[in-house]
Protein backbone atom coordinates (compact mmCIF):
# COMPACT_ATOMS: atom_id res chain seq x y z
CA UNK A 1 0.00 0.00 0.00
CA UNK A 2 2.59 2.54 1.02
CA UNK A 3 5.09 1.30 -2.20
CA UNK A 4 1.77 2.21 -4.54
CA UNK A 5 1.17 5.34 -2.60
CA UNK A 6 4.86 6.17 -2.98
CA UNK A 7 4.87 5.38 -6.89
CA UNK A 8 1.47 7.67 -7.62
CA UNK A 9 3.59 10.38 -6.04
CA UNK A 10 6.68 10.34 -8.01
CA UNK A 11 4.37 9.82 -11.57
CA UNK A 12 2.18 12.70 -9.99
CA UNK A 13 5.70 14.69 -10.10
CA UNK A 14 7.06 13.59 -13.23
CA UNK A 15 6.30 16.47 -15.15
CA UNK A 16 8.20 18.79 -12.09
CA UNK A 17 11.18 17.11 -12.19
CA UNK A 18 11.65 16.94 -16.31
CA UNK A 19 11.41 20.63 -16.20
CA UNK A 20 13.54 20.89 -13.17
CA UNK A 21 15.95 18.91 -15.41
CA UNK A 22 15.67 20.73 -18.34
CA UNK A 23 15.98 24.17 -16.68
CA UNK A 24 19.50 22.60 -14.97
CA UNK A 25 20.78 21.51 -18.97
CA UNK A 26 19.68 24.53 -20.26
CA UNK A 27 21.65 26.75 -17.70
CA UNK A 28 24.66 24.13 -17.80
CA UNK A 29 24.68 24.67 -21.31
CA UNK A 30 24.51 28.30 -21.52
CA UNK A 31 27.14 28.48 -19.17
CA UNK A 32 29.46 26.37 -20.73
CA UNK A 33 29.62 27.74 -23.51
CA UNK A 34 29.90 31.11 -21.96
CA UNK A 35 33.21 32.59 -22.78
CA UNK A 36 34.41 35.98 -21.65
CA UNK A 37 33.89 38.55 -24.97
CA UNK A 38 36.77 40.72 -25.56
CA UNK A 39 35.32 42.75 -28.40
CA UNK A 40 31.79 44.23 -28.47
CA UNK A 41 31.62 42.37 -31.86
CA UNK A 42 32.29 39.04 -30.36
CA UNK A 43 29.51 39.59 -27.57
CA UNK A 44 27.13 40.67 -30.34
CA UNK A 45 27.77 38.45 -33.28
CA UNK A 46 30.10 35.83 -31.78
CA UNK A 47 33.14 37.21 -34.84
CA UNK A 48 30.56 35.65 -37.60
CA UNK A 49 32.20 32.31 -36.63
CA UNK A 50 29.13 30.23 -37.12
CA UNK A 51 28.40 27.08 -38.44
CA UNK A 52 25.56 27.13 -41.44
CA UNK A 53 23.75 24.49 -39.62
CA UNK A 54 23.99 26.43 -35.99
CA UNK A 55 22.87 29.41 -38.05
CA UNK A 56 19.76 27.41 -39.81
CA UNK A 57 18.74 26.14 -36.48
CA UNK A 58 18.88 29.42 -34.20
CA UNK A 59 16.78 31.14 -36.92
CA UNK A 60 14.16 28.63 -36.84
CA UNK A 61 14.12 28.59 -32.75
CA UNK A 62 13.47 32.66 -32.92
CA UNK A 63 11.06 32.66 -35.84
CA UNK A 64 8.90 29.65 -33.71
CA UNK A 65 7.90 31.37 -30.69
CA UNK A 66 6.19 29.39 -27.36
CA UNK A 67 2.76 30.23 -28.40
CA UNK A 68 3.21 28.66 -31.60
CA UNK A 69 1.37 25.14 -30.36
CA UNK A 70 -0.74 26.60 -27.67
CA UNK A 71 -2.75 28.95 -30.40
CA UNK A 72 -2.11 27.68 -33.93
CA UNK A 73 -3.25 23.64 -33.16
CA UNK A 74 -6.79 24.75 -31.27
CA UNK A 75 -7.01 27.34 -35.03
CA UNK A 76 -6.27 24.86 -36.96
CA UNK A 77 -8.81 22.54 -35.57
CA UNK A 78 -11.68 25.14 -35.64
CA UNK A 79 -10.84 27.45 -38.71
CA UNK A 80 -9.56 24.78 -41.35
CA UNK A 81 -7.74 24.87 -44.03
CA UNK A 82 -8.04 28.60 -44.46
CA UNK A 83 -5.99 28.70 -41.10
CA UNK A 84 -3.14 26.17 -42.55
CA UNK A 85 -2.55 28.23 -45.03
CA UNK A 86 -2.27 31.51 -42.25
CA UNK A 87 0.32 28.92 -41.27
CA UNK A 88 2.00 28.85 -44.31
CA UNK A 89 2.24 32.95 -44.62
CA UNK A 90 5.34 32.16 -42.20
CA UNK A 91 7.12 30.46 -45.37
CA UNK A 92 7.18 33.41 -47.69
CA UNK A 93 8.13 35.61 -44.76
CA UNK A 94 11.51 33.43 -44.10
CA UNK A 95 11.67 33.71 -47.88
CA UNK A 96 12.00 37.10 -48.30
CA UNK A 97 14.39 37.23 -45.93
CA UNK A 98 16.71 34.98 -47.89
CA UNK A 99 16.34 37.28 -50.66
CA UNK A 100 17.07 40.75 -48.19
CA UNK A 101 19.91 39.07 -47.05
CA UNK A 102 21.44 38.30 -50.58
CA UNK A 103 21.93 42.65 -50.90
CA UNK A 104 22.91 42.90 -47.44
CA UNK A 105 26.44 43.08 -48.46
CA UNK A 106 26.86 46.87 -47.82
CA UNK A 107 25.67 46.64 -44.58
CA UNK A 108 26.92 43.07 -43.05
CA UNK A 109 29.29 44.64 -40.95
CA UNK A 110 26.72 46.41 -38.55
CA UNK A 111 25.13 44.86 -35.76
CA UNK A 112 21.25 45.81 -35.29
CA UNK A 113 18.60 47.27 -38.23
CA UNK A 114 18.88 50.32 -36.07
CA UNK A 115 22.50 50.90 -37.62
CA UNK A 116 21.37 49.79 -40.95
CA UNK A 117 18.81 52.98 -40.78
CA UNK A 118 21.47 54.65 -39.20
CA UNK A 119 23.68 54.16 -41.81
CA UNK A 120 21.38 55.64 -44.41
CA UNK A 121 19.40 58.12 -42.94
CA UNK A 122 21.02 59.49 -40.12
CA UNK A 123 20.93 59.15 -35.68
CA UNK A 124 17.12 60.30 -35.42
CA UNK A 125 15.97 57.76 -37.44
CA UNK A 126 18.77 55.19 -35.79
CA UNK A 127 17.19 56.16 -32.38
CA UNK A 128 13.80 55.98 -33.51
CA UNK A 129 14.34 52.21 -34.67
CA UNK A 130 16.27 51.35 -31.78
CA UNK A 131 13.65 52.59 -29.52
CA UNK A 132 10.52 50.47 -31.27
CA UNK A 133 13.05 47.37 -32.04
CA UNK A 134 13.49 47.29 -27.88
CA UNK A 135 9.57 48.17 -27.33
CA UNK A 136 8.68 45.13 -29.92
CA UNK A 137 11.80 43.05 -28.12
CA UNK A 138 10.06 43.46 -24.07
CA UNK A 139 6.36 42.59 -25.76
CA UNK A 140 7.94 39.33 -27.12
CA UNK A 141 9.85 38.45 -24.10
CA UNK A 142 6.59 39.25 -22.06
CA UNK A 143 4.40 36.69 -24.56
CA UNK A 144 7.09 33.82 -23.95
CA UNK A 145 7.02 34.51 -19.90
CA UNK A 146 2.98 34.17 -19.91
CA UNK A 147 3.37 31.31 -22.21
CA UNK A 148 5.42 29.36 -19.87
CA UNK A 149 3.39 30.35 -17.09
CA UNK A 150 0.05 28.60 -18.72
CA UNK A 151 1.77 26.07 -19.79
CA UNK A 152 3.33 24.65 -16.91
CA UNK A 153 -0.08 25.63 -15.05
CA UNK A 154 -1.67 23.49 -17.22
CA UNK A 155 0.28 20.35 -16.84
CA UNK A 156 1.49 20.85 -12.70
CA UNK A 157 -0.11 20.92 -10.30
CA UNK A 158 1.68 20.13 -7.50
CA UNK A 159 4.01 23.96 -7.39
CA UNK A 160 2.67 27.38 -8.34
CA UNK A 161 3.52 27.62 -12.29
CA UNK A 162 4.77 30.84 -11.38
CA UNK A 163 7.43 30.13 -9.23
CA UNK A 164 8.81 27.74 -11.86
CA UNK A 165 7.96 30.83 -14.95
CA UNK A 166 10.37 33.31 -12.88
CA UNK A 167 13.39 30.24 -12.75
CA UNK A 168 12.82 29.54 -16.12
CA UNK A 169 12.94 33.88 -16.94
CA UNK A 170 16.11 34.25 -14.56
CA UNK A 171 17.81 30.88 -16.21
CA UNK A 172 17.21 32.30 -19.49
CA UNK A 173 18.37 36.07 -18.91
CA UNK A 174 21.38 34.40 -16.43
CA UNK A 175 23.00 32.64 -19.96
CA UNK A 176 21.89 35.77 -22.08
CA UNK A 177 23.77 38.17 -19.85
CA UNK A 178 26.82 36.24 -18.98
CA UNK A 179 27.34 34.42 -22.34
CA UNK A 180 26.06 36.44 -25.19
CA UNK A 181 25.17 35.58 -28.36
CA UNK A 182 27.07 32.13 -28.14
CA UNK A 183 25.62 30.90 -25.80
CA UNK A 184 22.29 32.09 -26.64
CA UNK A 185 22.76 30.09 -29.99
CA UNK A 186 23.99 26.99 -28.30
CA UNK A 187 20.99 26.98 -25.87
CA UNK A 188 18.96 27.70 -29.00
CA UNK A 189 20.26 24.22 -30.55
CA UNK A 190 19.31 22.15 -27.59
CA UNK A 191 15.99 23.84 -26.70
CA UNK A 192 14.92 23.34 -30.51
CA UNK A 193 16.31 19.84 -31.03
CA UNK A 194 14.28 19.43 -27.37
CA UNK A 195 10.81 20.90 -29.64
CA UNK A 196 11.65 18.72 -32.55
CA UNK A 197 11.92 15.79 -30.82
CA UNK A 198 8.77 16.33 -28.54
CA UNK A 199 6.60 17.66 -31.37
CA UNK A 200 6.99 13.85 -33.18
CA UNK A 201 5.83 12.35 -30.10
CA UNK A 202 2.34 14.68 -29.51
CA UNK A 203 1.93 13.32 -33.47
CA UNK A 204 2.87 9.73 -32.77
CA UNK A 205 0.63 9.80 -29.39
CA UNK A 206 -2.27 11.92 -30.89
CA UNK A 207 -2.67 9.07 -34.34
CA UNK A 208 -2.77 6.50 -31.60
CA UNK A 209 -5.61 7.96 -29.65
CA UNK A 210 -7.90 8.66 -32.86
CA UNK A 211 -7.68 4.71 -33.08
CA UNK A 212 -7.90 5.07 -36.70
CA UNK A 213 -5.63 3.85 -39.89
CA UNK A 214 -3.77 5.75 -41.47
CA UNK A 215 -5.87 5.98 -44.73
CA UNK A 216 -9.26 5.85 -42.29
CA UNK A 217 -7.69 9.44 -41.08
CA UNK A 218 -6.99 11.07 -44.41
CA UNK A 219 -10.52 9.75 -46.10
CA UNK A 220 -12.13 11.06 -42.80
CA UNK A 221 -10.23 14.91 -43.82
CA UNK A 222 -10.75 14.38 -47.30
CA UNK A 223 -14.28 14.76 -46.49
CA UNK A 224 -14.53 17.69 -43.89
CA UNK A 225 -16.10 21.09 -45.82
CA UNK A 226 -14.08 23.46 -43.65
CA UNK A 227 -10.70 21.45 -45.33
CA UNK A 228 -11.52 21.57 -48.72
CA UNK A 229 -10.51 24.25 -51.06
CA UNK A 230 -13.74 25.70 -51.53
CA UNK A 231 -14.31 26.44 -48.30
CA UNK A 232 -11.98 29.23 -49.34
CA UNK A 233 -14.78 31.36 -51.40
CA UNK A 234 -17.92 30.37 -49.79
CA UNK A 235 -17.63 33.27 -47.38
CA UNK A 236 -17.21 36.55 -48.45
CA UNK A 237 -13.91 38.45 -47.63
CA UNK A 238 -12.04 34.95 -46.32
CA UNK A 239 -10.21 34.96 -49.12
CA UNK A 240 -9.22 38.27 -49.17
CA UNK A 241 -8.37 38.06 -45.61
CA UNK A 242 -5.64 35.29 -46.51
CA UNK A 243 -4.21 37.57 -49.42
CA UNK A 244 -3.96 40.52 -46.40
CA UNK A 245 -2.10 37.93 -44.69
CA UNK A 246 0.39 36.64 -47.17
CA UNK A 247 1.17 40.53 -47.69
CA UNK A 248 1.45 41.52 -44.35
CA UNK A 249 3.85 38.63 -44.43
CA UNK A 250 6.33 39.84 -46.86
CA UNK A 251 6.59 43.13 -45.16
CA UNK A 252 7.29 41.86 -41.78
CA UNK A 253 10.53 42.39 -40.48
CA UNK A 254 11.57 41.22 -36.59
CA UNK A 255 14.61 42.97 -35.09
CA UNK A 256 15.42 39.26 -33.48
CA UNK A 257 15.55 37.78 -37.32
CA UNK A 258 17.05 40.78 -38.80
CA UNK A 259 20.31 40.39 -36.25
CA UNK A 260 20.23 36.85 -37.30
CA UNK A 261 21.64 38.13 -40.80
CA UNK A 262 24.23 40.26 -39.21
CA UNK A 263 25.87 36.68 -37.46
CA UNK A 264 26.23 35.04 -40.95
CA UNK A 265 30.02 35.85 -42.22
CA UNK A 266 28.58 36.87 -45.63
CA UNK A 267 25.46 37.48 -48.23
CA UNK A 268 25.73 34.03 -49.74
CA UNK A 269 25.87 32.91 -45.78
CA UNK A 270 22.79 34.65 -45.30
CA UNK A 271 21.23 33.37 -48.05
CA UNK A 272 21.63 29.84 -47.80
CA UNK A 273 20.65 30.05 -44.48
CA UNK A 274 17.25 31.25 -44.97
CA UNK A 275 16.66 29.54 -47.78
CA UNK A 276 16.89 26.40 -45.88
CA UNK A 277 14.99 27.77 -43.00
CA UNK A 278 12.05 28.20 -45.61
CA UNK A 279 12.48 24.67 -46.16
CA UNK A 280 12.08 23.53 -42.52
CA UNK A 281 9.14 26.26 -41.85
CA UNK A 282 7.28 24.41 -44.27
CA UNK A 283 7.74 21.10 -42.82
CA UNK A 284 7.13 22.70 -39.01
CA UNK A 285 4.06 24.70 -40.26
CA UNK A 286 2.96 20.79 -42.14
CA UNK A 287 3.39 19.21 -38.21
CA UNK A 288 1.82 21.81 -35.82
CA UNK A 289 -1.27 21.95 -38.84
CA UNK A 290 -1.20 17.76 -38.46
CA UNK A 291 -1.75 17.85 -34.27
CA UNK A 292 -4.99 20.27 -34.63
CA UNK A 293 -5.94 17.83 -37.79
CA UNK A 294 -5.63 14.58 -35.30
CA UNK A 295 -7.51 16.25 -33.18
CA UNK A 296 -10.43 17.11 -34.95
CA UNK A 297 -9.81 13.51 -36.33
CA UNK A 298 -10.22 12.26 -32.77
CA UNK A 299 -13.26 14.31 -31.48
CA UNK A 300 -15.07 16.54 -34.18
CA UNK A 301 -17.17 18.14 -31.80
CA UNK A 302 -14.86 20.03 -29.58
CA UNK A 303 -14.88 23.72 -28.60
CA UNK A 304 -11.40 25.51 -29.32
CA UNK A 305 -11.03 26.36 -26.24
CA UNK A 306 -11.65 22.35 -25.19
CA UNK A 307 -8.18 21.46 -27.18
CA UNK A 308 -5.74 21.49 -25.21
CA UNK A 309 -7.65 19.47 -22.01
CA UNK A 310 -8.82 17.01 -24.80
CA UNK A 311 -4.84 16.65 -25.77
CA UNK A 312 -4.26 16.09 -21.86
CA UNK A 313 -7.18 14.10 -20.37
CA UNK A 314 -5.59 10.73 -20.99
CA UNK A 315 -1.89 11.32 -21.69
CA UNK A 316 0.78 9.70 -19.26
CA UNK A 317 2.40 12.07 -16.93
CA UNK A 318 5.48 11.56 -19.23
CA UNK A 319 3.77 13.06 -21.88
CA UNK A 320 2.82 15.86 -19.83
CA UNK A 321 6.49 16.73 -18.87
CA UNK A 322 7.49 16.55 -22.88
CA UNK A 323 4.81 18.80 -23.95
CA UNK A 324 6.14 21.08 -21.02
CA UNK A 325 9.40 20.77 -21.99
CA UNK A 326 9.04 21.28 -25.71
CA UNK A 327 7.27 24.74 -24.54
CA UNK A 328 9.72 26.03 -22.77
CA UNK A 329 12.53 25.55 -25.05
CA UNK A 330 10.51 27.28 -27.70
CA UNK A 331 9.71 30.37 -25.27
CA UNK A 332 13.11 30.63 -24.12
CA UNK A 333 14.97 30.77 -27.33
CA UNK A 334 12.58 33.20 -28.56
CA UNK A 335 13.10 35.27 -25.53
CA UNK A 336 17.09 34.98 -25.36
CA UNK A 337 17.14 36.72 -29.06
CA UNK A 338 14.71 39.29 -27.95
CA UNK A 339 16.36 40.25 -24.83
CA UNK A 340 19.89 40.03 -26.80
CA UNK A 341 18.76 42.22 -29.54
CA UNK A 342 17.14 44.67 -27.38
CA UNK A 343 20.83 44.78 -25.49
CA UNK A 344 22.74 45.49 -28.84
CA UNK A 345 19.86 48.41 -29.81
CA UNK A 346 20.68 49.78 -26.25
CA UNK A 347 24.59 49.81 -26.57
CA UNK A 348 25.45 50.06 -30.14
CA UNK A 349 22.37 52.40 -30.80
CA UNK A 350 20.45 54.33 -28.61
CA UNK A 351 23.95 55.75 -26.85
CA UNK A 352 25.54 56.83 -29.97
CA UNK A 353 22.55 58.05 -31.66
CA UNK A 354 22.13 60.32 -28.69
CA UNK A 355 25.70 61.27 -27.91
CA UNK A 356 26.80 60.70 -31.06
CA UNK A 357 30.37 58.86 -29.96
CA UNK A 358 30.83 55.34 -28.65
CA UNK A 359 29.84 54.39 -25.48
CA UNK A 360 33.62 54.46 -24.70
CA UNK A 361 35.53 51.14 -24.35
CA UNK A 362 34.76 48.02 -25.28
CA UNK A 363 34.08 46.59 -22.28
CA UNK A 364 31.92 49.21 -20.57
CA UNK A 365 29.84 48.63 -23.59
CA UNK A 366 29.26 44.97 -23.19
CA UNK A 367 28.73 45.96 -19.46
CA UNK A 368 25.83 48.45 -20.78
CA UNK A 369 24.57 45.70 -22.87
CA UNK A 370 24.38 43.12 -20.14
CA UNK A 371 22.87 45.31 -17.99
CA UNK A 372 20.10 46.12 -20.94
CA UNK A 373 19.59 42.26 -21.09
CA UNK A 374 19.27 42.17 -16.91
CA UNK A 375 16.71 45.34 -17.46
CA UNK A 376 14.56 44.44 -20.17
CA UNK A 377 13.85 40.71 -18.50
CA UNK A 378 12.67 42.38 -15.43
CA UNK A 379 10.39 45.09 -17.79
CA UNK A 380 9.05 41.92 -20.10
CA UNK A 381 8.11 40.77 -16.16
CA UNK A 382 6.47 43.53 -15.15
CA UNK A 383 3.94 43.52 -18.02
CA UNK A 384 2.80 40.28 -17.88
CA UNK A 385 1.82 41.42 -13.94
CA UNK A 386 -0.12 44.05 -15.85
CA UNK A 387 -1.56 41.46 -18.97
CA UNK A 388 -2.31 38.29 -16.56
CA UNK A 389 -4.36 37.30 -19.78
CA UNK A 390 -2.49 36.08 -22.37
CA UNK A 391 -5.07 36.87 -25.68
CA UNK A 392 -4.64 40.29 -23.98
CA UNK A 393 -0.96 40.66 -23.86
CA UNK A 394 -0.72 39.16 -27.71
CA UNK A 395 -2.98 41.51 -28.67
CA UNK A 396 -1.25 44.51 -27.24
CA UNK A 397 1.87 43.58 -28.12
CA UNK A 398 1.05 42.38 -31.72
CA UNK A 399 -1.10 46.53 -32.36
CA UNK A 400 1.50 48.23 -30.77
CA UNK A 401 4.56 47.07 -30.70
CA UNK A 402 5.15 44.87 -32.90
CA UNK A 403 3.03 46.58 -35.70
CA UNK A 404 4.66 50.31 -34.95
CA UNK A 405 7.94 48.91 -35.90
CA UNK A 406 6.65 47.07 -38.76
CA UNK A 407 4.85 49.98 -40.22
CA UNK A 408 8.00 52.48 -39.39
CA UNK A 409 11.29 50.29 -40.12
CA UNK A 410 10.19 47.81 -42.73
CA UNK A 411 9.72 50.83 -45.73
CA UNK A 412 13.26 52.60 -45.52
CA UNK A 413 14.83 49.50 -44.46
CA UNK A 414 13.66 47.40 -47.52
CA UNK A 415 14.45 50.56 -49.87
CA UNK A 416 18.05 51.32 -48.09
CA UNK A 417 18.55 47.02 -48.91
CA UNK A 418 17.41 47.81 -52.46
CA UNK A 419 20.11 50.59 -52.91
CA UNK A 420 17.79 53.70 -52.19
CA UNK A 421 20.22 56.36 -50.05
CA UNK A 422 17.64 59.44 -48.58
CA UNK A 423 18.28 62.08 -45.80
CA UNK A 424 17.08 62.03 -42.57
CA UNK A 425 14.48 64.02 -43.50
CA UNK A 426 12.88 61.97 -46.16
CA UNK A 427 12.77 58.85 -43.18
CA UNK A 428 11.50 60.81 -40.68
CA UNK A 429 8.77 62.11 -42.95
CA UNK A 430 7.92 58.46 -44.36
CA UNK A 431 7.84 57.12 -40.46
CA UNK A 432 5.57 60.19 -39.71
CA UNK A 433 3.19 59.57 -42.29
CA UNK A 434 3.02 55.96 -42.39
CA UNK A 435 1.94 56.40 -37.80
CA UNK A 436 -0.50 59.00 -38.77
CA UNK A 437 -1.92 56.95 -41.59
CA UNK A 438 -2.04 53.80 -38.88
CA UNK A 439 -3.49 55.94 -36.47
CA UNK A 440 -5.95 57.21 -38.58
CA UNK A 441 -6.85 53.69 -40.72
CA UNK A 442 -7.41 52.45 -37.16
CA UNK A 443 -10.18 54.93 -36.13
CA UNK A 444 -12.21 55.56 -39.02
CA UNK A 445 -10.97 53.40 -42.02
CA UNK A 446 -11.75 49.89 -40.63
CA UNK A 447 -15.63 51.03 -40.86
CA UNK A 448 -15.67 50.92 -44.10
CA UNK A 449 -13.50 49.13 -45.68
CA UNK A 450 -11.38 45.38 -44.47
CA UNK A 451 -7.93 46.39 -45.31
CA UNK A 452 -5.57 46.34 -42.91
CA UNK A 453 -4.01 49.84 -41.76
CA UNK A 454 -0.51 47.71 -41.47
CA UNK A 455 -0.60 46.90 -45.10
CA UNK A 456 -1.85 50.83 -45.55
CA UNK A 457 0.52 52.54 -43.51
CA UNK A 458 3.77 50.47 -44.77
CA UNK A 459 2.54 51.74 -48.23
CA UNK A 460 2.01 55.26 -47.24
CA UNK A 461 5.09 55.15 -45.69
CA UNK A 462 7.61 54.47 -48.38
CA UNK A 463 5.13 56.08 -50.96
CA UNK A 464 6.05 59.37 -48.62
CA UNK A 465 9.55 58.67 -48.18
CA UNK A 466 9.17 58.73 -52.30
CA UNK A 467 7.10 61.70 -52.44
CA UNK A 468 9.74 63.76 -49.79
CA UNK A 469 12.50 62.56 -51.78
CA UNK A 470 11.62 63.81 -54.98
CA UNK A 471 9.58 66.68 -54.37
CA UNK A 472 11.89 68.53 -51.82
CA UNK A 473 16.02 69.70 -52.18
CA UNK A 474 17.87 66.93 -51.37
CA UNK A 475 21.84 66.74 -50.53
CA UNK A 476 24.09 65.67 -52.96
CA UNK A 477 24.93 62.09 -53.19
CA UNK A 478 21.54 61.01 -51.95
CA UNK A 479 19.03 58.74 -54.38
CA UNK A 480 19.69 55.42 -55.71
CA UNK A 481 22.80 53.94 -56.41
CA UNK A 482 24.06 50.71 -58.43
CA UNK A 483 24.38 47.20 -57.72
CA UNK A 484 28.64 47.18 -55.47
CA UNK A 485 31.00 45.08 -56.74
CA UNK A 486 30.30 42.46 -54.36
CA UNK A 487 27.07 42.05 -54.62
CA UNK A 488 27.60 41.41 -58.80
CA UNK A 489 29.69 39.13 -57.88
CA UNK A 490 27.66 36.80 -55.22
CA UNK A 491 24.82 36.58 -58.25
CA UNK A 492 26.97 35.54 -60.58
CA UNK A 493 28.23 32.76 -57.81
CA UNK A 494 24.11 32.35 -57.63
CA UNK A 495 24.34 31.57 -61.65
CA UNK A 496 26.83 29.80 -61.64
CA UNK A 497 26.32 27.39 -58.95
CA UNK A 498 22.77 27.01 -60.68
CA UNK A 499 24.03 26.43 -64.14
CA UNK A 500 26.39 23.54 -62.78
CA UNK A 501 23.44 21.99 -60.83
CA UNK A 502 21.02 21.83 -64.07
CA UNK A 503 23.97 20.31 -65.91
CA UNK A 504 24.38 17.78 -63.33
CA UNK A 505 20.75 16.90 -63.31
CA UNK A 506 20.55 16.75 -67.02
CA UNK A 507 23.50 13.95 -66.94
């Protein structure tokens, strides 16, 4: 009696002591790779000493955040197909990025967007960016921490979740200050080889419980209205809403993925990189649309909001520690970019754009930037006190922060990539317009009309930036300028390398 009583207790705290575990790795890890930074450089971009493979997977653990399985299966299993392919709007958005980075060559050498901008147009509009990239960087951080906190509510019981969410938080911003950006990338390996791992087993354990055959579970699908194609146009404006999205999409730039480019060594780096994290969205986007599908397989008459419990009610306490597990390691590498990014805005950006000189040595600016990382974990904490809720806190974040820097940076970044070189003015004009135009969409123009004010103000903005540029006096040497030297030269590497692979595949 007392050996059974015993064993219920240790299964009852299975799922405590796998994340207990994997918190202990993860900080092992973190610190083991820590190594003291000499350069500013090093602690921000590790000397561009990376691995293609390291690269490929530290992008893909930053563009999956924690919420990713929490909020796109329960979607997928009430919205469809037309959410799969919301999914999917994550592919062309790694996409484009493979094709930014491939003109990046002028700028490879910074460290942040914010010195991109910089770069082109001046401090003010370097400060500006800085100042929204470390806004959007705290809202992330702030989604991960409430993400772990329902998550491990929702599978322990036996410790307040958020005891275990503020050791996970100080774990996370413990490797991020001390190790910098390699360790942040070697943590980012394990926690997403962690996710990879887990996600296979929710599929394998999920097919089991629908008790079905394999072709049973694709006839029974096949059959479902709401995942068939013509589901697409039998409601007005849901197709049009999935075009908003797929635009949206190829506008979006994240400071975290953006300072991802900056750590490749060069353009063709860069490239291949995201090319092959396109590939592996796909397949990641295919898996997390599969779970909601073997749900709905299992019990077609679930709310969304029953999902998640249905997922639990009968799964081992194993299970339960996996799913936990594969949670946190997506929330933690997402927040570890964030709150490194936000550290390099702070100490390579905001300083100089309002001093205009360096920070002064080396080290005192790695010292400012760990101290940025200490300070924006403890911020991202303090507004998820104020958003308990997490719908709430994405939805804040997502209007606010995230889209004000989408709306502002995206336009001159994307025209400063494509070789357009304006004046401060012109960028601080496009940025104006394209907030007021946001602003303004969001009040009146959503009662009449479905169009997005993102998609509105990121057109107004550039289409001002145009307007400013060629309409006022501008200083010599500004406009556009030709394709450098380099960047002929990595296409016609791109040609090349293309022309021997058709060769080879026509042998």
């Amino acid at each position: 009696m007392a050996s059974n009583l015993h064993l219920s207790i240790v299964l009852y705290n299975i799922p405590l002591l796998m994340v207990l575990t994997f918190l202990g790795l993860t900080l092992v890890a973190g610190l083991y790779c820590t190594q003291k930074a000499t350069t500013f450089r090093e602690y921000a971009v590790g000397n561009k000493r990376f691995h293609t493979t390291t690269l490929v997977v530290t992008v893909l653990a930053t563009v999956f955040e924690g919420g990713l399985l929490m909020r796109e299966a329960p979607n997928v299993y009430a919205i469809g197909l037309r959410y799969i392919l919301y999914l999917f709007a994550k592919v062309i958005h790694v996409w484009i990025i493979s094709l930014l980075g491939l003109r990046m060559g002028p700028f490879m050498e910074h460290f942040s967007a914010a010195e991109t901008i910089g770069s082109v147009y001046g401090k003010y509009p370097r400060a500006i960016t800085a100042v929204l990239g470390i806004c959007f960087s705290i809202g992330v951080v702030a989604i991960q921490i409430n993400v772990m906190s329902w998550a491990m509510g929702m599978c322990i019981d036996s410790i307040d979740p958020r005891i275990l969410t503020m050791l996970a938080t100080l774990i996370l911003i413990a490797y991020a200050v001390l190790g910098g950006v390699r360790a942040i990338t070697i943590t980012d390996v394990l926690q997403f080889a962690t996710f990879m791992i887990i996600t296979a087993l929710l599929i394998k354990f999920l097919f089991i419980k629908t008790s079905k055959s394999f072709l049973e579970v694709l006839l029974l699908i096949e059959k479902q209205e709401k995942l068939q194609l013509s589901s697409l146009f039998q409601v007005e404006g849901k197709l049009f809403k999935l075009v908003k999205v797929y635009v949206f999409a190829a506008f979006f730039l994240a400071p975290t993925i953006i300072q991802r480019v900056y750590m490749a060594a060069s353009p063709i780096q860069a490239y291949k990189v995201f090319l092959r994290v396109t590939l592996f969205t796909a397949i990641i986007s295919g898996c997390v649309a599969l779970i909601g599908l073997l749900v709905f397989v299992g019990d077609p008459t679930l709310l969304k909001t029953a999902v998640w419990p249905y997922i639990l009610v009968d799964m081992p306490p194993v299970y339960k520690g996996y799913i936990i597990i594969s949670l946190l390691g997506l929330t933690m590498s997402t927040a570890d970019s964030s709150l490194h990014t936000a550290a390099i805005m702070v100490s390579n950006d905001i300083v100089e754009s309002i001093r205009g000189v360096q920070v002064g040595s080396c080290i005192d600016q790695i010292r400012l930037a760990k101290c940025t990382t200490l300070v924006t974990g403890l911020l991202a904490m303090i507004v998820t006190i104020y958003y308990p809720n997490l719908s709430n806190l994405t939805e804040f974040v997502v209007k606010y922060a995230i889209g004000f820097f989408t709306i502002t940076v995206a336009p001159p970044f994307i025209l400063a990539i494509f070789g357009f070189r304006g004046s401060t003015r012109t960028a601080l004009i496009g940025m104006a317009i394209g907030t007021l135009v946001c602003l303004i969409w969001n009040k009146w123009g959503t009662l009449t009309t479905e169009i997005d004010s993102g998609i509105i103000a990121i057109a107004a903005n550039g289409l001002a930036m145009m307007a400013a540029h060629y309409l006022l006096p501008q200083p010599i040497g500004k406009g556009w300028i030709g394709k450098d030297s380099q960047e002929k030269r990595i296409r016609q590497l791109i040609r090349a390398f293309k022309a021997y692979k058709k060769s080879i595949d026509l042998e």
